[in-house]
C-alpha atoms as a PDB file:
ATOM      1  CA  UNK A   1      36.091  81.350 173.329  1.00  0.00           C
ATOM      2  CA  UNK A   2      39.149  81.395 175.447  1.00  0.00           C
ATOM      3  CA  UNK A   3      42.205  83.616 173.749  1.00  0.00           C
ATOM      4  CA  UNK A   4      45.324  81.477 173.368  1.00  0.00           C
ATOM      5  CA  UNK A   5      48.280  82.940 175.732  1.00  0.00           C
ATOM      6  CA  UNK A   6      50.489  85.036 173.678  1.00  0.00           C
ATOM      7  CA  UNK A   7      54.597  84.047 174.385  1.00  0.00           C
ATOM      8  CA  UNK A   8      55.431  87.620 173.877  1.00  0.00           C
ATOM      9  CA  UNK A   9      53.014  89.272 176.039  1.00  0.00           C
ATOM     10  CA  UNK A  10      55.686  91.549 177.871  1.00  0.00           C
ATOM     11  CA  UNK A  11      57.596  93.190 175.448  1.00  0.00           C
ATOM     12  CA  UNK A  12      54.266  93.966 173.981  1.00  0.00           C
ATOM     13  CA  UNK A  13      52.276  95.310 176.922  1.00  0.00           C
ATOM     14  CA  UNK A  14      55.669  97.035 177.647  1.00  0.00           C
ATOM     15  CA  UNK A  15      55.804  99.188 174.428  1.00  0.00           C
ATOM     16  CA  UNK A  16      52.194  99.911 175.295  1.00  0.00           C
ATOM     17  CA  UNK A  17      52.817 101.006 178.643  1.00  0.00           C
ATOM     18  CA  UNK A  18      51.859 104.700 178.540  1.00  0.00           C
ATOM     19  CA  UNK A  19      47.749 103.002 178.330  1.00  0.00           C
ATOM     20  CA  UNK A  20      47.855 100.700 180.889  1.00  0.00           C
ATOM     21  CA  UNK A  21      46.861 102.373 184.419  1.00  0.00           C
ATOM     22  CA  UNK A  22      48.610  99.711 186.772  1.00  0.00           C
ATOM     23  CA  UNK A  23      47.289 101.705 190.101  1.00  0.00           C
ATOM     24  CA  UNK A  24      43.598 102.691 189.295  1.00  0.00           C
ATOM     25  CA  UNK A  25      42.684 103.305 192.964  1.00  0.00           C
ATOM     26  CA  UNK A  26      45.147 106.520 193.044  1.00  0.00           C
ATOM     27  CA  UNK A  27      43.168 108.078 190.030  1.00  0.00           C
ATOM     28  CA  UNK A  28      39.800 107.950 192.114  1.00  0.00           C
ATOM     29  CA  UNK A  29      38.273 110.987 191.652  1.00  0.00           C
ATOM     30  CA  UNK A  30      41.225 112.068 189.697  1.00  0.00           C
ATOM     31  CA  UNK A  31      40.775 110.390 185.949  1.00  0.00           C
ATOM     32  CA  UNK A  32      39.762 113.655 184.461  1.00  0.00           C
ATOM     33  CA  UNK A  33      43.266 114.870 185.017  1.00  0.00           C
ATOM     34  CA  UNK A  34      44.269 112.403 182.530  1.00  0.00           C
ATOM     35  CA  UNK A  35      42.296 114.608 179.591  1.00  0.00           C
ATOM     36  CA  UNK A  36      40.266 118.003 181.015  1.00  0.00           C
ATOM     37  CA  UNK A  37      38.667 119.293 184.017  1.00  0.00           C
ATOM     38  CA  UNK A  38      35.270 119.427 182.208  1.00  0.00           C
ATOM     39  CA  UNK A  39      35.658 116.061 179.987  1.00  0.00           C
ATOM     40  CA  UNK A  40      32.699 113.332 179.877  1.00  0.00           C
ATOM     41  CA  UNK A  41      34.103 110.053 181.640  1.00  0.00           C
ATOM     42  CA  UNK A  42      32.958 106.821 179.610  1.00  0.00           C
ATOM     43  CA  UNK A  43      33.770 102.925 181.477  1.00  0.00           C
ATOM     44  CA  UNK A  44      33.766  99.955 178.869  1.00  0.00           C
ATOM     45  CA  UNK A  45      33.363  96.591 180.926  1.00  0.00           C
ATOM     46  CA  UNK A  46      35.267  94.102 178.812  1.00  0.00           C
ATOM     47  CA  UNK A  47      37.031  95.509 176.148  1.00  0.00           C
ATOM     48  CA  UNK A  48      38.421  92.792 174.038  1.00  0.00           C
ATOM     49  CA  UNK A  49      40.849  93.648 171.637  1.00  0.00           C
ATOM     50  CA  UNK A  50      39.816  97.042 171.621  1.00  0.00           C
ATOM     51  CA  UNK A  51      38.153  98.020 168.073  1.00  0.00           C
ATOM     52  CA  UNK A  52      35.037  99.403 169.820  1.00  0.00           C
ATOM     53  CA  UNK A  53      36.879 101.429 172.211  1.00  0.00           C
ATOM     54  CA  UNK A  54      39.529 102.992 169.727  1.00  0.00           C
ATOM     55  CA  UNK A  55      36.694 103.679 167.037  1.00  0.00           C
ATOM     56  CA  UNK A  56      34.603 105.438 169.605  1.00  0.00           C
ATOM     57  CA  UNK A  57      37.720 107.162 171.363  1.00  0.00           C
ATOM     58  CA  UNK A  58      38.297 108.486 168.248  1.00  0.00           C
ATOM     59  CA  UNK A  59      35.796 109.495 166.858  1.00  0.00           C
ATOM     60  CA  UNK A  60      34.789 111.796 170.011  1.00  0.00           C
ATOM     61  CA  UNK A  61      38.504 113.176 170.991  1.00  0.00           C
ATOM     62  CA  UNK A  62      37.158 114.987 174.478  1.00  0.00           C
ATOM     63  CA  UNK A  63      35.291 112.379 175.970  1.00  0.00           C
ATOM     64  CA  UNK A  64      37.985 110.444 177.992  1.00  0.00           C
ATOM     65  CA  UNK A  65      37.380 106.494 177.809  1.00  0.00           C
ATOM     66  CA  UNK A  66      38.736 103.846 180.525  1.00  0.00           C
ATOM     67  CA  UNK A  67      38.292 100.538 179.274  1.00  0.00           C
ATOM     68  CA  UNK A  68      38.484  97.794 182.032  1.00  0.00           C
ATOM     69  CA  UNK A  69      39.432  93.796 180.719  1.00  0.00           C
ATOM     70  CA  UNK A  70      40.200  90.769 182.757  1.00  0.00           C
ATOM     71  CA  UNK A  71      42.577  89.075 179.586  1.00  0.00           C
ATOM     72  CA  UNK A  72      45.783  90.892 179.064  1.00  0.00           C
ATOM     73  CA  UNK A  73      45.960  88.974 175.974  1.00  0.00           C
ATOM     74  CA  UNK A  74      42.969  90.930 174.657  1.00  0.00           C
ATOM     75  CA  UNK A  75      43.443  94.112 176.086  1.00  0.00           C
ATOM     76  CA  UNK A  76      47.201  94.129 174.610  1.00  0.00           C
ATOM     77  CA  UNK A  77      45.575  94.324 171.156  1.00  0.00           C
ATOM     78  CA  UNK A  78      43.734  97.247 172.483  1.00  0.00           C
ATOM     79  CA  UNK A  79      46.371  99.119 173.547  1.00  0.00           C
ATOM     80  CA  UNK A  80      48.368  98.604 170.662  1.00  0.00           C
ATOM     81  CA  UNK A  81      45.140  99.534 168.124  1.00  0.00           C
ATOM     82  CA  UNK A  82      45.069 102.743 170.905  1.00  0.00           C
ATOM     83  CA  UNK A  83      48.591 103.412 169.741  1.00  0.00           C
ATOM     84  CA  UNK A  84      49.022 102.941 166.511  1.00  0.00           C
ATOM     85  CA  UNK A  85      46.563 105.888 166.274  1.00  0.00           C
ATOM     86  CA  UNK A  86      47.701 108.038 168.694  1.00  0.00           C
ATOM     87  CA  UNK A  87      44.625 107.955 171.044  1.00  0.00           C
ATOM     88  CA  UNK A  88      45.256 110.206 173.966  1.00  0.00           C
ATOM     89  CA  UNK A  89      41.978 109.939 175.481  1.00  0.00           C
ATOM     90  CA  UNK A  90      41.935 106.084 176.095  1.00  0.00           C
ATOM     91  CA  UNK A  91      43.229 103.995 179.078  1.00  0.00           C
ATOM     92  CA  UNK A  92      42.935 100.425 180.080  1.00  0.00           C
ATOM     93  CA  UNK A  93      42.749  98.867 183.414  1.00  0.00           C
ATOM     94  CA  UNK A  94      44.008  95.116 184.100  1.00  0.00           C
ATOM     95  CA  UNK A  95      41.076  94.607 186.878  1.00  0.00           C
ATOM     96  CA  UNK A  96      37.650  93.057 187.817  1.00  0.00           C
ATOM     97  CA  UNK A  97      34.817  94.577 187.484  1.00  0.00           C
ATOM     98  CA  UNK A  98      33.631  94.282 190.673  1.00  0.00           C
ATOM     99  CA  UNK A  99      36.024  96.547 192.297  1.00  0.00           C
ATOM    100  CA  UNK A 100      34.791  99.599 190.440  1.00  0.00           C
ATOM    101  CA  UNK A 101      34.119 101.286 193.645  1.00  0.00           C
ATOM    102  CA  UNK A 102      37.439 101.245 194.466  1.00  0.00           C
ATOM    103  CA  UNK A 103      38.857 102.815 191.378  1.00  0.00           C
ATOM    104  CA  UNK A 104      36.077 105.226 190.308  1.00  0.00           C
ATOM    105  CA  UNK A 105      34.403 107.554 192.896  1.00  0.00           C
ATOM    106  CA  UNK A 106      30.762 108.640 193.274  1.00  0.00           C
ATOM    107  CA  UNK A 107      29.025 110.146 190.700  1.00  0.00           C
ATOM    108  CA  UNK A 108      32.394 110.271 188.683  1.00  0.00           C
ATOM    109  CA  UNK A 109      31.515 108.231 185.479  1.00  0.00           C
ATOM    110  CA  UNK A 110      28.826 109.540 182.483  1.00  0.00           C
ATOM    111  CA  UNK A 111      28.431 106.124 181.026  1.00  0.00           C
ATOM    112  CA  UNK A 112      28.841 102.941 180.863  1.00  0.00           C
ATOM    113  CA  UNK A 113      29.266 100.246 177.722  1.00  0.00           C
ATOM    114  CA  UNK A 114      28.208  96.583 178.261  1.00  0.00           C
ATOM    115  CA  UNK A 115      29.531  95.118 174.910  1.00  0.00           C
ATOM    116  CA  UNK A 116      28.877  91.606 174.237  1.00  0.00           C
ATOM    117  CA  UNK A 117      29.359  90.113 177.836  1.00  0.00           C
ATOM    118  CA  UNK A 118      29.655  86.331 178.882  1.00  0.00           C
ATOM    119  CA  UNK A 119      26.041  84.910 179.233  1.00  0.00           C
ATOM    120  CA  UNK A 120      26.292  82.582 182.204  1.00  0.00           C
ATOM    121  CA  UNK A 121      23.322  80.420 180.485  1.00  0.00           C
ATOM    122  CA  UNK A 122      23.018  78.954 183.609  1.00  0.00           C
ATOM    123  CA  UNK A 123      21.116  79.548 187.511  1.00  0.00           C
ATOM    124  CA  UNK A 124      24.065  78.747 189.303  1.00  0.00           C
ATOM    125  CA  UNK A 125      26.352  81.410 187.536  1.00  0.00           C
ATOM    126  CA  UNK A 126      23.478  84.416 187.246  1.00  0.00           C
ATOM    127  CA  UNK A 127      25.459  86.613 189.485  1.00  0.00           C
ATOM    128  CA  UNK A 128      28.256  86.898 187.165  1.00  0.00           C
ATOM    129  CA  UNK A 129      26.516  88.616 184.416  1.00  0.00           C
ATOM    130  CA  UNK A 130      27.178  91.739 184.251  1.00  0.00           C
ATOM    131  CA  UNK A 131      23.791  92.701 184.088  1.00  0.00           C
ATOM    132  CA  UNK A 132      22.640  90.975 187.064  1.00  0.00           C
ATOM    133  CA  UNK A 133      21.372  93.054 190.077  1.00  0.00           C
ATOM    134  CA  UNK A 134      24.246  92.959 191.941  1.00  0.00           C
ATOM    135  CA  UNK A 135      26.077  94.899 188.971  1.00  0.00           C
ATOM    136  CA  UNK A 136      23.534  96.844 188.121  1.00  0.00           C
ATOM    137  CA  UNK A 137      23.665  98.228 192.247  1.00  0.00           C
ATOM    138  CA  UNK A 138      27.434  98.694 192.141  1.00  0.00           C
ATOM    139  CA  UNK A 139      27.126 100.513 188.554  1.00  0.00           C
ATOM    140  CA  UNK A 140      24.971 103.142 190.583  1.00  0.00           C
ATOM    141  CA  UNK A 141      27.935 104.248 192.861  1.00  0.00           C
ATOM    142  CA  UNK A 142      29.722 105.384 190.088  1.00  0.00           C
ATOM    143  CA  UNK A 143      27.572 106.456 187.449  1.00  0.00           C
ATOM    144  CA  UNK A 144      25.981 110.161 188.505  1.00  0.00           C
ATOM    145  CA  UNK A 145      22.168 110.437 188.461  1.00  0.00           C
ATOM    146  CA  UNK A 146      21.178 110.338 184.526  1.00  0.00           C
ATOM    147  CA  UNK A 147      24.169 108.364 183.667  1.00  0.00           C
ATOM    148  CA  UNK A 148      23.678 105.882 180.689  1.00  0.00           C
ATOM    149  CA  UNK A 149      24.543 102.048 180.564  1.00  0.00           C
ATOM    150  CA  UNK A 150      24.516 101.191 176.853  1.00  0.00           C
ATOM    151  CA  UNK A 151      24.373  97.820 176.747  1.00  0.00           C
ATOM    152  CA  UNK A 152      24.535  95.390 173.415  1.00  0.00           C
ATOM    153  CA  UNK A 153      24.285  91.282 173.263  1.00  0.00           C
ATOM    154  CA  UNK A 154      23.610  88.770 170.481  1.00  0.00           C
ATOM    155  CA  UNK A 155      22.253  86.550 173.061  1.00  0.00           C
ATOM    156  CA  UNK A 156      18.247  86.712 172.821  1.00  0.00           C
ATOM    157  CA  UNK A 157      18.218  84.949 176.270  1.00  0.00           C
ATOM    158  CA  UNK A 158      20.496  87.364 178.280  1.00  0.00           C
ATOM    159  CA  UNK A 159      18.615  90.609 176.585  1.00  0.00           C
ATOM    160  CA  UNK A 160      15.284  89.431 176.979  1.00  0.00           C
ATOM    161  CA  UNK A 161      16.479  88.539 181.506  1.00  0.00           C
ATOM    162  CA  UNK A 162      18.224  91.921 181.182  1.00  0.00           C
ATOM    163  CA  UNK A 163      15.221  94.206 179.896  1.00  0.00           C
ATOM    164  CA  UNK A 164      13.369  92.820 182.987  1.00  0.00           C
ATOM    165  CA  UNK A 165      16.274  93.793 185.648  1.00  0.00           C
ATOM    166  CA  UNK A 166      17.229  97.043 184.571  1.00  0.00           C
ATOM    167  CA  UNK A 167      14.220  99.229 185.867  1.00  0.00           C
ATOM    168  CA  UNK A 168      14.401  96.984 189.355  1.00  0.00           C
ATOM    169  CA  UNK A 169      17.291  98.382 189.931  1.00  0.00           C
ATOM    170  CA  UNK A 170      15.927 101.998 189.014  1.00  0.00           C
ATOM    171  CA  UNK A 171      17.080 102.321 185.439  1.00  0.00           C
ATOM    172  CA  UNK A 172      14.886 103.737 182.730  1.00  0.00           C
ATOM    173  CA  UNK A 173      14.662 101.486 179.908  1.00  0.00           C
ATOM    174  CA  UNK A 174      15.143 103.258 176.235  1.00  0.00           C
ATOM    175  CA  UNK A 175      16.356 102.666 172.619  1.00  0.00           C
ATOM    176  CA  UNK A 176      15.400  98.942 172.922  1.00  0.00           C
ATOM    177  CA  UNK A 177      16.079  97.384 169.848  1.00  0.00           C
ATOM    178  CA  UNK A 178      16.044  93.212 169.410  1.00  0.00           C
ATOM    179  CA  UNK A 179      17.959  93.759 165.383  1.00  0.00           C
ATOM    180  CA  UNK A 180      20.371  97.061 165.534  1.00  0.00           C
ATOM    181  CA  UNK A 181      21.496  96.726 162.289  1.00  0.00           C
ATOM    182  CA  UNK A 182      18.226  95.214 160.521  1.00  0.00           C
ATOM    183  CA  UNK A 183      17.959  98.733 158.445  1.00  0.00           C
ATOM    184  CA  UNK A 184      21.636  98.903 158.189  1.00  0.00           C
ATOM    185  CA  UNK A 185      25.228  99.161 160.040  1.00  0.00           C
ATOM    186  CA  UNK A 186      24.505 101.525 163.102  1.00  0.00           C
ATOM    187  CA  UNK A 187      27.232 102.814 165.467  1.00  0.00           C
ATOM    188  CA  UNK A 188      30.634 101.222 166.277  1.00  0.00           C
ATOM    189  CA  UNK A 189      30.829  97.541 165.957  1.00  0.00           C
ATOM    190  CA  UNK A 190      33.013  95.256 167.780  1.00  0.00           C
ATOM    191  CA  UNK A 191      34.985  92.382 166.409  1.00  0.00           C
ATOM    192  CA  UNK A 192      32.693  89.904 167.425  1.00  0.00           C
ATOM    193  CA  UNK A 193      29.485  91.532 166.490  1.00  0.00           C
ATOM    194  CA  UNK A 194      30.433  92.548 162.937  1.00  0.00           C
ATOM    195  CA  UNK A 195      31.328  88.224 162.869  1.00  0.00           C
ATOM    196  CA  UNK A 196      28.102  87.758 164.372  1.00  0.00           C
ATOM    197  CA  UNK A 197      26.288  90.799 162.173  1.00  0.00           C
ATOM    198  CA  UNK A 198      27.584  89.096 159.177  1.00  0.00           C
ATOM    199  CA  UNK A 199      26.302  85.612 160.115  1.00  0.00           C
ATOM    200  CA  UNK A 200      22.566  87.009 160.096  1.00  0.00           C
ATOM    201  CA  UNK A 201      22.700  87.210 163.981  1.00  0.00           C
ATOM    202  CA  UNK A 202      20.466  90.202 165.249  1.00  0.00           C
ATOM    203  CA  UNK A 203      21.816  92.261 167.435  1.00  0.00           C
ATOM    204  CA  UNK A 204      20.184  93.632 170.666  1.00  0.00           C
ATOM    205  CA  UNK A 205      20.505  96.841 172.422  1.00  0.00           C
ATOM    206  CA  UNK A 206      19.670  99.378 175.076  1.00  0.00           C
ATOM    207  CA  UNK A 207      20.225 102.331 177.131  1.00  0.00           C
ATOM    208  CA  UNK A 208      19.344 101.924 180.848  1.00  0.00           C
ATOM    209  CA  UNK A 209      19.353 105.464 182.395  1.00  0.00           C
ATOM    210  CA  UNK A 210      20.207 105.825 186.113  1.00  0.00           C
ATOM    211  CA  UNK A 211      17.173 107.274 187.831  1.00  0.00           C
ATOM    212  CA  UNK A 212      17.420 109.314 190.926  1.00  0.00           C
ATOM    213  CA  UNK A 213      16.602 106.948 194.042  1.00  0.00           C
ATOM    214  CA  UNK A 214      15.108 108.445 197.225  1.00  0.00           C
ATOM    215  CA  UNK A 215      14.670 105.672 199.242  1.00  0.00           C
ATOM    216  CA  UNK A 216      16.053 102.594 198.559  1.00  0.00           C
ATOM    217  CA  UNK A 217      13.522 100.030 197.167  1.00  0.00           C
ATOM    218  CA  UNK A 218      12.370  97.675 199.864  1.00  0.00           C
ATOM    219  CA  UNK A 219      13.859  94.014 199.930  1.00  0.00           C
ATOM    220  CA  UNK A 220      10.486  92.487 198.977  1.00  0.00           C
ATOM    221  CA  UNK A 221      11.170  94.447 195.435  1.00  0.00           C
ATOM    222  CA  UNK A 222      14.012  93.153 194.760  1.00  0.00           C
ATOM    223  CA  UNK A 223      14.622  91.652 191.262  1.00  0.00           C
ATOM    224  CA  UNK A 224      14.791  87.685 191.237  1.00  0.00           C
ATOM    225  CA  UNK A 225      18.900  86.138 191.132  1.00  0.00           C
ATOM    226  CA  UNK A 226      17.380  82.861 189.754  1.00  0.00           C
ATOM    227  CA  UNK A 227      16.027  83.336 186.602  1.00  0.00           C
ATOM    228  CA  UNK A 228      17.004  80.919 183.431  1.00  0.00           C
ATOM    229  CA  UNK A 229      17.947  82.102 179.757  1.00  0.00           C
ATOM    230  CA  UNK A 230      15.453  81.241 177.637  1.00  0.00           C
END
């Protein structure tokens, strides 16, 4: 559902500012220097209005957490949930996802969080989910070997395609689940999932590990673009 444009966007994003990285490609390589030399570095791809983030950023105060979101009228909740808290281990980048390379180096980034992502039901539009084999390849320049993509969807469909193009792409495939919360509440919910959650709406979810790749799979192994949702 498309967020209504907010007439006060500025002044709010403005007394946020101190969040909002507005040149990411100068912290390349450097983000740690926004928390600890040693700190884990987590990326959330579509952060919405921010309750997963903040939860998790605070509830683990020395992992630092970059949360990247297309809508400044969602990620301006986020940043002011961020602040009325306090966080100093959060930041939020105004960007597309598909310039990660140029923001986050190498090897730089521990994990990743896919939470709740835009299904693109149909053929023509497979490339823009962000678990689509184009992704998946540009998640593996910056996640190090052993790096974790945790990914969670209500869509059956998208799960199900997903489950099939994660090891393709050299992931190993663990903690699948098709109903997270079927024995009870587990981790941080979003907005939208505790909706969903509460509407009797499983909830799916994996961890795709980044394996070590030495060489490159051949093009005849490459994972099929055109694949409908069930």
């Amino acid at each position: 559902m498309r967020m209504r444009k907010k007439p006060n966007l500025i002044p709010r994003m403005e007394r946020c500012a101190e969040y909002l990285i507005t040149d990411p490609e100068a912290w390349r390589g450097r983000w740690r220097e926004k928390l600890s030399p040693n700190c884990a570095l987590r990326l959330e791809l579509g952060c919405g209005k921010g309750r997963f983030t903040c939860e998790t950023a605070a509830a683990e105060p020395d992992v630092l957490f970059v949360a990247v979101e297309r809508v400044p009228d969602a990620m301006v909740i986020a940043m002011e949930r961020a602040k009325a808290v306090g966080l100093a281990n959060v930041f939020f980048i105004d960007a597309d996802v598909a310039r990660l390379r140029d923001y986050f180096s190498p090897d730089e980034v521990e994990r990743i969080y896919i939470n709740f992502c835009d299904p693109w039901p149909t053929n023509r539009h497979a490339k823009r989910r962000l678990t689509h084999p184009g992704f998946l390849e540009l998640y593996r320049h910056v996640l190090r070997d052993g790096g974790e993509i945790h990914f969670k969807t209500d869509n059956s469909g998208l799960f199900e395609w997903s489950l099939f193009q994660f090891p393709r792409a050299d992931y190993a495939l663990s903690e699948v689940t098709r109903d997270l919360h079927g024995g009870g509440i587990r981790g941080v919910m979003t907005d939208y999932e505790e909706k969903f959650h509460s509407l009797g709406t499983p909830i799916n979810r994996c961890v795709a590990t980044k394996l070590h790749r030495e060489p490159a799979l051949p093009e005849e192994d490459a994972a099929p673009e055109e694949m409908p949702l069930p």
